[in-house]
PDB file of N, CA and C in Angstrom:
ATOM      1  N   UNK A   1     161.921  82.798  88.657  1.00  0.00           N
ATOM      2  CA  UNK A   1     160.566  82.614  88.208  1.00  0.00           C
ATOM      3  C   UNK A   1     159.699  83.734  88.800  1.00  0.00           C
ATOM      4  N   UNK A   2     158.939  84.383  87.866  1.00  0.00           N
ATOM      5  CA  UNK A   2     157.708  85.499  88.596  1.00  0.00           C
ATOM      6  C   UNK A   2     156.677  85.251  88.130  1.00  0.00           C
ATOM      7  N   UNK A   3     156.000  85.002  88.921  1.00  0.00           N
ATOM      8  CA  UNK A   3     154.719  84.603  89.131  1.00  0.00           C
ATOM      9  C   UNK A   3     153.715  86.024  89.240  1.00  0.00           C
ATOM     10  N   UNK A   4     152.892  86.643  89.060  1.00  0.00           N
ATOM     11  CA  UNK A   4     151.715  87.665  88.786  1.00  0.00           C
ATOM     12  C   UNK A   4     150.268  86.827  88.923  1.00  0.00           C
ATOM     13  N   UNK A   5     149.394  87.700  89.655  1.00  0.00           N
ATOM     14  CA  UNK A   5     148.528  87.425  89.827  1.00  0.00           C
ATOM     15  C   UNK A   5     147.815  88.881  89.508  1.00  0.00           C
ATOM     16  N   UNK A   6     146.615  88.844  89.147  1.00  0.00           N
ATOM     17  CA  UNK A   6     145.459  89.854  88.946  1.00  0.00           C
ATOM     18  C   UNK A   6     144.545  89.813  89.634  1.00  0.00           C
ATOM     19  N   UNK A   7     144.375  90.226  90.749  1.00  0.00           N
ATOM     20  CA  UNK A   7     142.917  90.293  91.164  1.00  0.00           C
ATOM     21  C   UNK A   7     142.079  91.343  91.210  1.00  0.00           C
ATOM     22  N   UNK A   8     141.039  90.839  90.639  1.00  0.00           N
ATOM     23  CA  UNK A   8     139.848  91.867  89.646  1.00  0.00           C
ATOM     24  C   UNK A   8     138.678  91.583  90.835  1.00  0.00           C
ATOM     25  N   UNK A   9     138.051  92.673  91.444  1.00  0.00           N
ATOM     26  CA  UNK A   9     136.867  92.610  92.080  1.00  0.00           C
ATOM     27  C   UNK A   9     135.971  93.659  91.126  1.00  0.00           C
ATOM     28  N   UNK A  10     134.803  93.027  91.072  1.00  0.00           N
ATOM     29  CA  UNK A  10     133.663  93.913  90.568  1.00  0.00           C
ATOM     30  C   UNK A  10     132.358  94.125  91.383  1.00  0.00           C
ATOM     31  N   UNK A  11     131.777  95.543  92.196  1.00  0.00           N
ATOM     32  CA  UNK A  11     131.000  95.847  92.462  1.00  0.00           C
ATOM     33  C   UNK A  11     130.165  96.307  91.715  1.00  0.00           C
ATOM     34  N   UNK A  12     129.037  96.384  92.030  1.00  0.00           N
ATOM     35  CA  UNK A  12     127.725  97.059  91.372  1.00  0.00           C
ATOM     36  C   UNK A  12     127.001  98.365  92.726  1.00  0.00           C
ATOM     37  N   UNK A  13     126.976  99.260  92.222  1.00  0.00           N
ATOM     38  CA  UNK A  13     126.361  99.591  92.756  1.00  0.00           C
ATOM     39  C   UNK A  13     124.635  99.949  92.504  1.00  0.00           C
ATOM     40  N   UNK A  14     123.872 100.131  93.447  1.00  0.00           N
ATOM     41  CA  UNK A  14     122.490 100.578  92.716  1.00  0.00           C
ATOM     42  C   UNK A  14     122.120 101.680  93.621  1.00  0.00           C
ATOM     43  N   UNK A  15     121.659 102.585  92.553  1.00  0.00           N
ATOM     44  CA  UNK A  15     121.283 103.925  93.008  1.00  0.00           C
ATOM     45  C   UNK A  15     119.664 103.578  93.848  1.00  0.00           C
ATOM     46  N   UNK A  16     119.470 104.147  94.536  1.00  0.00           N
ATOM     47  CA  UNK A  16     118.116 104.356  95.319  1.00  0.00           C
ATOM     48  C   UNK A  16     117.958 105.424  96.199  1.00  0.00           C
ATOM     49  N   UNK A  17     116.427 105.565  96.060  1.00  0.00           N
ATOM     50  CA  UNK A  17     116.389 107.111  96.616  1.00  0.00           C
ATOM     51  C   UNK A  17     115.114 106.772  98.365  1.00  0.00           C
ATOM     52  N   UNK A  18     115.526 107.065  98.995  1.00  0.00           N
ATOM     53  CA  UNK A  18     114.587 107.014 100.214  1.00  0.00           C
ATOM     54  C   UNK A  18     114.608 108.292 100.826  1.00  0.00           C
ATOM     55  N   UNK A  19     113.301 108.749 101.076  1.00  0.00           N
ATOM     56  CA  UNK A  19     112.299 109.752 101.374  1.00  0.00           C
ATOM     57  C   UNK A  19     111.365 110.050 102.689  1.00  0.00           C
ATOM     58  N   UNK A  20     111.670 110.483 103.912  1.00  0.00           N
ATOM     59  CA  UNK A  20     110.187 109.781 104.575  1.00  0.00           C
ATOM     60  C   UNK A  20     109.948 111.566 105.166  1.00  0.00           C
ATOM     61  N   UNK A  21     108.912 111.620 105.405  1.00  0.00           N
ATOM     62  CA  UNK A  21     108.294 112.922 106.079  1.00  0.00           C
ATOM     63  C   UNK A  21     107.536 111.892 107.374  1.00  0.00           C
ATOM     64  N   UNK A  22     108.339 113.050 108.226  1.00  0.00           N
ATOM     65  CA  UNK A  22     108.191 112.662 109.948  1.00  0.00           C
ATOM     66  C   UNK A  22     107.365 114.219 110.085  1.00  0.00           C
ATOM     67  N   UNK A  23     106.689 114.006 111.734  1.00  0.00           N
ATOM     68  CA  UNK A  23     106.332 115.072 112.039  1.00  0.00           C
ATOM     69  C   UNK A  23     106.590 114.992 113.702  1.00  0.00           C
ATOM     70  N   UNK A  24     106.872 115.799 114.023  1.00  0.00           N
ATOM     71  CA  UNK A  24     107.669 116.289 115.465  1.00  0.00           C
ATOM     72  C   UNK A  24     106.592 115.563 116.697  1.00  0.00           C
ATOM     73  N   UNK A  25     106.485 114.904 117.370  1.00  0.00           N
ATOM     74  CA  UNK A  25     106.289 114.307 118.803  1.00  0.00           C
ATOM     75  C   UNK A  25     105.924 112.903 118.364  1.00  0.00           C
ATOM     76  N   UNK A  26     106.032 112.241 116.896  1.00  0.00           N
ATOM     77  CA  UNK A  26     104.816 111.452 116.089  1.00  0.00           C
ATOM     78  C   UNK A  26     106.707 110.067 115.973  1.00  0.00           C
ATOM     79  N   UNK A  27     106.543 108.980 116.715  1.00  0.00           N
ATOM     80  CA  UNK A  27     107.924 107.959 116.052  1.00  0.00           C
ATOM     81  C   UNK A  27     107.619 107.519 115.037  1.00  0.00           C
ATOM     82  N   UNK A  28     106.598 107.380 113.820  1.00  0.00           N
ATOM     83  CA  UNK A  28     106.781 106.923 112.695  1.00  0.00           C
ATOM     84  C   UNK A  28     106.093 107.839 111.707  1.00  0.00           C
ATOM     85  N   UNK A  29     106.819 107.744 110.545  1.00  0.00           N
ATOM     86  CA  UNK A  29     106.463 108.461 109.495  1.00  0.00           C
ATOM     87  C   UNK A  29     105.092 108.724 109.625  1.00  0.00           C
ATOM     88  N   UNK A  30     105.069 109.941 108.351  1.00  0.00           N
ATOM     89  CA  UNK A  30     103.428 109.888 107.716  1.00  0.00           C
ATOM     90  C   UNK A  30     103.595 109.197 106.601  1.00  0.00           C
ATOM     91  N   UNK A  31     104.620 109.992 105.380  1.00  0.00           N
ATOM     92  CA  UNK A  31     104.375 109.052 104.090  1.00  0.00           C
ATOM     93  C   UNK A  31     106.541 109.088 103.277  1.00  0.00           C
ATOM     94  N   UNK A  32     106.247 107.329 103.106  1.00  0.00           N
ATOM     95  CA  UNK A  32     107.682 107.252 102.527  1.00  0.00           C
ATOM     96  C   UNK A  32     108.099 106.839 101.243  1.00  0.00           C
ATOM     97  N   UNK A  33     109.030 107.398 100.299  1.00  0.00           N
ATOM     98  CA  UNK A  33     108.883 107.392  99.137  1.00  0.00           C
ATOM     99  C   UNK A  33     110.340 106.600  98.852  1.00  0.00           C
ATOM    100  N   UNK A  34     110.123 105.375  98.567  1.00  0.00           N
ATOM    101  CA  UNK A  34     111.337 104.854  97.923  1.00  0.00           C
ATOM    102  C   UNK A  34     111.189 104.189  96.358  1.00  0.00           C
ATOM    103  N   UNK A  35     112.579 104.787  95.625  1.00  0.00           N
ATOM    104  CA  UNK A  35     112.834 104.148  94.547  1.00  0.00           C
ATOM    105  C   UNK A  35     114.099 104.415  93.900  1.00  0.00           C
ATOM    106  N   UNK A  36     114.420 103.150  92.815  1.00  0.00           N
ATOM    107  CA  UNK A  36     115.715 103.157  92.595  1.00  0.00           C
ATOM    108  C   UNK A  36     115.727 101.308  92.364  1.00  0.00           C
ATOM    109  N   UNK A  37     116.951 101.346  92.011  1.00  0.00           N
ATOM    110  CA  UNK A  37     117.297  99.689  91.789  1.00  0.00           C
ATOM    111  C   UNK A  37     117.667  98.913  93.095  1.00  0.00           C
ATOM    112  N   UNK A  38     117.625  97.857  93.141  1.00  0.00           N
ATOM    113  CA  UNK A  38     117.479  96.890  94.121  1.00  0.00           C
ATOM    114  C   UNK A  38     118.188  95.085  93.683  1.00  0.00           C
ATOM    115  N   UNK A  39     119.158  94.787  94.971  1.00  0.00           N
ATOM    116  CA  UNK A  39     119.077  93.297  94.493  1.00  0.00           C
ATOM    117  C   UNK A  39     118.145  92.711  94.774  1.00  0.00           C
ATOM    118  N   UNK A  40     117.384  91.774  94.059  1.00  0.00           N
ATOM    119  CA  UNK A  40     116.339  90.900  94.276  1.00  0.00           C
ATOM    120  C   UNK A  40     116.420  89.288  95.331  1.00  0.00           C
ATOM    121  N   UNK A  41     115.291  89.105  95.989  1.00  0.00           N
ATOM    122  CA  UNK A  41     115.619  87.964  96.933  1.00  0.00           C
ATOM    123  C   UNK A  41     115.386  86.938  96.074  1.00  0.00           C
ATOM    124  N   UNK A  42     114.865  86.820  95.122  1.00  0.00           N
ATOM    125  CA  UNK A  42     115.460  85.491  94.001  1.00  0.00           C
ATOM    126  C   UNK A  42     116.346  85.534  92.734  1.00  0.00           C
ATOM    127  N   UNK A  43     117.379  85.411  93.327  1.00  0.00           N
ATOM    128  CA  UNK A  43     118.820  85.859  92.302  1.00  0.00           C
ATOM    129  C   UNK A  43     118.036  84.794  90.877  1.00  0.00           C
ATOM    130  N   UNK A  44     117.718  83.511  90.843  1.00  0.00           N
ATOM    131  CA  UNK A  44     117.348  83.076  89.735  1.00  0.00           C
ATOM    132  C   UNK A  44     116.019  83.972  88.754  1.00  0.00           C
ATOM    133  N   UNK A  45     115.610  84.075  89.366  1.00  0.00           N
ATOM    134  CA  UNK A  45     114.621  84.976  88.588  1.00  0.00           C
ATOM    135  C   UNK A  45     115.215  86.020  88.080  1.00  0.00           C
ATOM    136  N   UNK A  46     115.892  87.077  88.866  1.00  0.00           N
ATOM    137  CA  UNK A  46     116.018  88.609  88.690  1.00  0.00           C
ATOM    138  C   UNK A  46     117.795  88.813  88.781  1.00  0.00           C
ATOM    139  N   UNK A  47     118.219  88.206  88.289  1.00  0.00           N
ATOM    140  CA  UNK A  47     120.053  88.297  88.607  1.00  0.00           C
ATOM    141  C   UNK A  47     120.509  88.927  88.393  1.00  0.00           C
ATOM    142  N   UNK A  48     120.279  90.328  87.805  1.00  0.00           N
ATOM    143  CA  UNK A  48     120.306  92.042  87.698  1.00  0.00           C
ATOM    144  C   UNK A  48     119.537  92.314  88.094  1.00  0.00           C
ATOM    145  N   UNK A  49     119.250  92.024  89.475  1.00  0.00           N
ATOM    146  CA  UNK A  49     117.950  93.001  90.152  1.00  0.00           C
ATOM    147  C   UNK A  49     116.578  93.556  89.430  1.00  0.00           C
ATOM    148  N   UNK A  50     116.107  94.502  90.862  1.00  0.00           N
ATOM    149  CA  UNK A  50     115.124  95.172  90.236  1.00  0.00           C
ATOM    150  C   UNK A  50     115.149  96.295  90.437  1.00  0.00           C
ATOM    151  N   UNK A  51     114.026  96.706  89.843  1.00  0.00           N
ATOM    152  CA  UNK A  51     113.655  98.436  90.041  1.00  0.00           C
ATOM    153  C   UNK A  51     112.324  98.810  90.686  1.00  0.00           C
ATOM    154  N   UNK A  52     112.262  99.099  91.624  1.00  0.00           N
ATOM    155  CA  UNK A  52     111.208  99.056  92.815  1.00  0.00           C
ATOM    156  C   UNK A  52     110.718 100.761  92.798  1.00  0.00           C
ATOM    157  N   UNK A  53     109.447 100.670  93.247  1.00  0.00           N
ATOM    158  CA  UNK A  53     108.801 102.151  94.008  1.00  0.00           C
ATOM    159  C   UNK A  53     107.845 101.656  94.653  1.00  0.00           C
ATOM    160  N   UNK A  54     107.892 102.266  96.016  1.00  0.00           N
ATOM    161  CA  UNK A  54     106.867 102.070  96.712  1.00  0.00           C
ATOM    162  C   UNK A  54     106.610 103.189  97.248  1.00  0.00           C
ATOM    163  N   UNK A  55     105.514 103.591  97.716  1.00  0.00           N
ATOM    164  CA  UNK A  55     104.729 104.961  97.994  1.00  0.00           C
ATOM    165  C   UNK A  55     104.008 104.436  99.393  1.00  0.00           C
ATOM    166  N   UNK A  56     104.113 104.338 100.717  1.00  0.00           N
ATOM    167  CA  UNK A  56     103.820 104.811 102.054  1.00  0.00           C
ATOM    168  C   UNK A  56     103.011 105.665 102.639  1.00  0.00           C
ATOM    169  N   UNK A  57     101.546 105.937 102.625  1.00  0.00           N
ATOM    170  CA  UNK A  57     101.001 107.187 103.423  1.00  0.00           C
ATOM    171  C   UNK A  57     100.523 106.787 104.304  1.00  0.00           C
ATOM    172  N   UNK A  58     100.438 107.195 105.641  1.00  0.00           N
ATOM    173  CA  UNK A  58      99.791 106.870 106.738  1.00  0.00           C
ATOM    174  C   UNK A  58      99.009 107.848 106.902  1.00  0.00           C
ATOM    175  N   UNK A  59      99.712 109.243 107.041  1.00  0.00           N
ATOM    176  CA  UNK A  59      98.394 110.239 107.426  1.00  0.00           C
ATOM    177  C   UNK A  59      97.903 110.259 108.023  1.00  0.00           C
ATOM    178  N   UNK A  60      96.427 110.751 107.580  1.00  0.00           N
ATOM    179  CA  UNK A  60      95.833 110.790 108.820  1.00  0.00           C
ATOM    180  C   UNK A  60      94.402 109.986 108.445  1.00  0.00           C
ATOM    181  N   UNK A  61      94.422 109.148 109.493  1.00  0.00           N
ATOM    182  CA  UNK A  61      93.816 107.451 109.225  1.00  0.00           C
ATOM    183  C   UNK A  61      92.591 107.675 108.342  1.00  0.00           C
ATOM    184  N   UNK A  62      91.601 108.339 108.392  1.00  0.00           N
ATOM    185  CA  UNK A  62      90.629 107.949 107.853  1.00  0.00           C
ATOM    186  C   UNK A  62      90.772 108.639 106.046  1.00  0.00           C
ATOM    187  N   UNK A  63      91.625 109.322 106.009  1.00  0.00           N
ATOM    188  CA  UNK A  63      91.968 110.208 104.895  1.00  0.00           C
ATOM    189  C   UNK A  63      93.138 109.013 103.832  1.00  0.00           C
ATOM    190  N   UNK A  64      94.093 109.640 104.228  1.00  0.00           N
ATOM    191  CA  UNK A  64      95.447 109.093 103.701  1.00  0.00           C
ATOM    192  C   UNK A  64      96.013 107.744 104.053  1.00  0.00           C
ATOM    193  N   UNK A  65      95.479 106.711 103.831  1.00  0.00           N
ATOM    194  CA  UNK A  65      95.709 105.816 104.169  1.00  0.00           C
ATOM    195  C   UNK A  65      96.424 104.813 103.098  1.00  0.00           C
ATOM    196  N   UNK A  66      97.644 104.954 102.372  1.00  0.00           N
ATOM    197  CA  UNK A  66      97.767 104.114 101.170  1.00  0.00           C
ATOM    198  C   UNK A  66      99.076 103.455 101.470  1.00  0.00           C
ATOM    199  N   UNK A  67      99.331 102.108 100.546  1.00  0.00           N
ATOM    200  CA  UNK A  67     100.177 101.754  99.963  1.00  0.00           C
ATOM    201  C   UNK A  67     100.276 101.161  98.312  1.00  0.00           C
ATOM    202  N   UNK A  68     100.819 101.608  97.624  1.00  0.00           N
ATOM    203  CA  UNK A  68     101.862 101.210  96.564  1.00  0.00           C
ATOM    204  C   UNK A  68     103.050 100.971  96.362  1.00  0.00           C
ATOM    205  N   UNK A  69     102.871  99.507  95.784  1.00  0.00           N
ATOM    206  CA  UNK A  69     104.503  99.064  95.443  1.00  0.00           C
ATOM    207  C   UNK A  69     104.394  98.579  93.569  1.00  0.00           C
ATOM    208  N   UNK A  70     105.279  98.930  92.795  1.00  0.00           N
ATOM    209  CA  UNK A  70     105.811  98.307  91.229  1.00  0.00           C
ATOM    210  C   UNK A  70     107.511  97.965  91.381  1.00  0.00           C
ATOM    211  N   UNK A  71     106.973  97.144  90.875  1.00  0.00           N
ATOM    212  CA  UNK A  71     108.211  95.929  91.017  1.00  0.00           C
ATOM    213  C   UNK A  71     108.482  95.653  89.716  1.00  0.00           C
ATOM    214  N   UNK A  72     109.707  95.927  88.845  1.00  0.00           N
ATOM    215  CA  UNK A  72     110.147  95.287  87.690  1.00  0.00           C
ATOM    216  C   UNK A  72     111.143  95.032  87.378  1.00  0.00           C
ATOM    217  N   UNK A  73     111.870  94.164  86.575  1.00  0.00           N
ATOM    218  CA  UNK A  73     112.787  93.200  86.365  1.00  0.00           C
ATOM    219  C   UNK A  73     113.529  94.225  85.513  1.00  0.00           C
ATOM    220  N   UNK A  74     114.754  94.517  85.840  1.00  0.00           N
ATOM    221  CA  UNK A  74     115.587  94.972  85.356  1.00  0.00           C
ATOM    222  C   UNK A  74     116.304  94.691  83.854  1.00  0.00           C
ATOM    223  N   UNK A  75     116.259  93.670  83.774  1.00  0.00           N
ATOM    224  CA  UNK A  75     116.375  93.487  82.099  1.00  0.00           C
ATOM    225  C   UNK A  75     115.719  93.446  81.019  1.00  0.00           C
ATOM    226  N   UNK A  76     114.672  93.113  81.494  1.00  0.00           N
ATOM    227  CA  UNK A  76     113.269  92.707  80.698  1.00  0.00           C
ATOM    228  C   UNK A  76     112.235  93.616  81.015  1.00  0.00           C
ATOM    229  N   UNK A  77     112.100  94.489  82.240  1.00  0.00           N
ATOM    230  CA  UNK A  77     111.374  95.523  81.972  1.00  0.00           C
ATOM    231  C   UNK A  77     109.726  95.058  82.075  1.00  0.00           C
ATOM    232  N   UNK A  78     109.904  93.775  82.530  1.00  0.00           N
ATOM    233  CA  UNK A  78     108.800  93.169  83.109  1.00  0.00           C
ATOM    234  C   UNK A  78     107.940  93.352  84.108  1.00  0.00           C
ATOM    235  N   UNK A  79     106.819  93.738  84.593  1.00  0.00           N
ATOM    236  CA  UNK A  79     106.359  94.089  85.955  1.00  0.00           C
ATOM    237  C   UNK A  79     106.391  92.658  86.577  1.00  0.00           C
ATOM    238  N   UNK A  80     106.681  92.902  87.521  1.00  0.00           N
ATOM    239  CA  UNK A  80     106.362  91.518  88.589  1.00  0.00           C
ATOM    240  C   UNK A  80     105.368  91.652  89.619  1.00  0.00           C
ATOM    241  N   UNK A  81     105.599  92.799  89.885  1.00  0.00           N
ATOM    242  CA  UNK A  81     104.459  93.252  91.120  1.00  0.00           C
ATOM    243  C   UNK A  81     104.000  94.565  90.814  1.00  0.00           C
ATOM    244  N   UNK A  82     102.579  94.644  91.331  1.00  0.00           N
ATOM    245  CA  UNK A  82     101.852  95.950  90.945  1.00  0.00           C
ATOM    246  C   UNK A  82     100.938  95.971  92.418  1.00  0.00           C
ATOM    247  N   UNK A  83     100.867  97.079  93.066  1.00  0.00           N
ATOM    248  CA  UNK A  83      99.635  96.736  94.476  1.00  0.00           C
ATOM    249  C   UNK A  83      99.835  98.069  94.588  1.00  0.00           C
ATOM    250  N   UNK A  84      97.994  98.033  94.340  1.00  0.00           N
ATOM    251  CA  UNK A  84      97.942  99.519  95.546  1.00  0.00           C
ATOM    252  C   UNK A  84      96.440  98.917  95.849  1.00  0.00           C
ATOM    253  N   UNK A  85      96.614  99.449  97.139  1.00  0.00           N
ATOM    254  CA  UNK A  85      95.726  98.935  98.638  1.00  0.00           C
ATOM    255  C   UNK A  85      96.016  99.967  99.507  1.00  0.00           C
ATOM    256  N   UNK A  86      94.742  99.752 100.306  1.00  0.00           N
ATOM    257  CA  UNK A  86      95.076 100.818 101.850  1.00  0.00           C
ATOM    258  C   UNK A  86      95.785  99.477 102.777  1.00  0.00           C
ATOM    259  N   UNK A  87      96.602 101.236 103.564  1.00  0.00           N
ATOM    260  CA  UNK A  87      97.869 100.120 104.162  1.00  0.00           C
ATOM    261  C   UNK A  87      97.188  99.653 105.405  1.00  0.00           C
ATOM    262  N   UNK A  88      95.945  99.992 105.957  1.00  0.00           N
ATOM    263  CA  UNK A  88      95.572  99.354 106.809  1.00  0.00           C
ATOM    264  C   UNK A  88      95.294  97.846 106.410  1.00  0.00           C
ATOM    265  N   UNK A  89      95.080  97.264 105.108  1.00  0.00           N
ATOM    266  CA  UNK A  89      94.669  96.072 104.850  1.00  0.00           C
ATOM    267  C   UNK A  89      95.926  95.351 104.373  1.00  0.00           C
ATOM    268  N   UNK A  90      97.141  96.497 104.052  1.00  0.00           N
ATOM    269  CA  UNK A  90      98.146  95.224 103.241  1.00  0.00           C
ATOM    270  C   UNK A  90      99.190  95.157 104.509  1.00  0.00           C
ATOM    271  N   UNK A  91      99.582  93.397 104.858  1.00  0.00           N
ATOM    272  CA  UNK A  91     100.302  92.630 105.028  1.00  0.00           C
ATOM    273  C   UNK A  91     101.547  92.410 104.014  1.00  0.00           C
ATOM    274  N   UNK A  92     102.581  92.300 104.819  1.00  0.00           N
ATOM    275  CA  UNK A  92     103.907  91.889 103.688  1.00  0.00           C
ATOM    276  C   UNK A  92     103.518  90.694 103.453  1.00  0.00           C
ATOM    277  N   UNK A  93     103.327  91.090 101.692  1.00  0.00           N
ATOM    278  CA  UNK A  93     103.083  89.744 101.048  1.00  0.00           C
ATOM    279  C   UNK A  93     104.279  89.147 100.221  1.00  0.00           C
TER     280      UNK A  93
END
């Protein structure tokens, strides 16, 4: 008797791009640029992920002070999230 088995694994991968400009004596960035696809923290909602950009400037405080994030659903092409605010005021929401 022979018995066969198949075992099939399937990964996904998702491309993403991360970016940050440092400047020499300074431990955290000035401004960081990420984007690319993403798994999402509510698999029911988004179960092909998403597609994220967020934009980071710190700078120099009274000048460059931003954050932006767009957030959309990978199948549907839906925005879920849209924010731009100075990052002195945004909290992870």
């Amino acid at each position: 008797m022979i018995v066969k088995k198949l075992l099939e694994a399937k990964e996904k991968t998702m491309p993403n791009l991360r970016v940050r400009h440092k400047r020499k004596g300074f431990g955290k960035f000035l401004k960081e640029i990420l984007q690319g696809l993403f798994s999402s923290g509510d698999k029911e909602k988004h179960p092909e992920g998403v597609e994220k950009e967020r934009i980071i400037n710190r700078g120099e405080p009274d000048k460059d002070d931003s954050y932006q994030e767009k957030v959309k659903d990978v199948n549907t092409g839906d925005t879920t999230r849209d924010i731009k605010e100075p990052l002195s005021q945004h909290k992870n929401k």
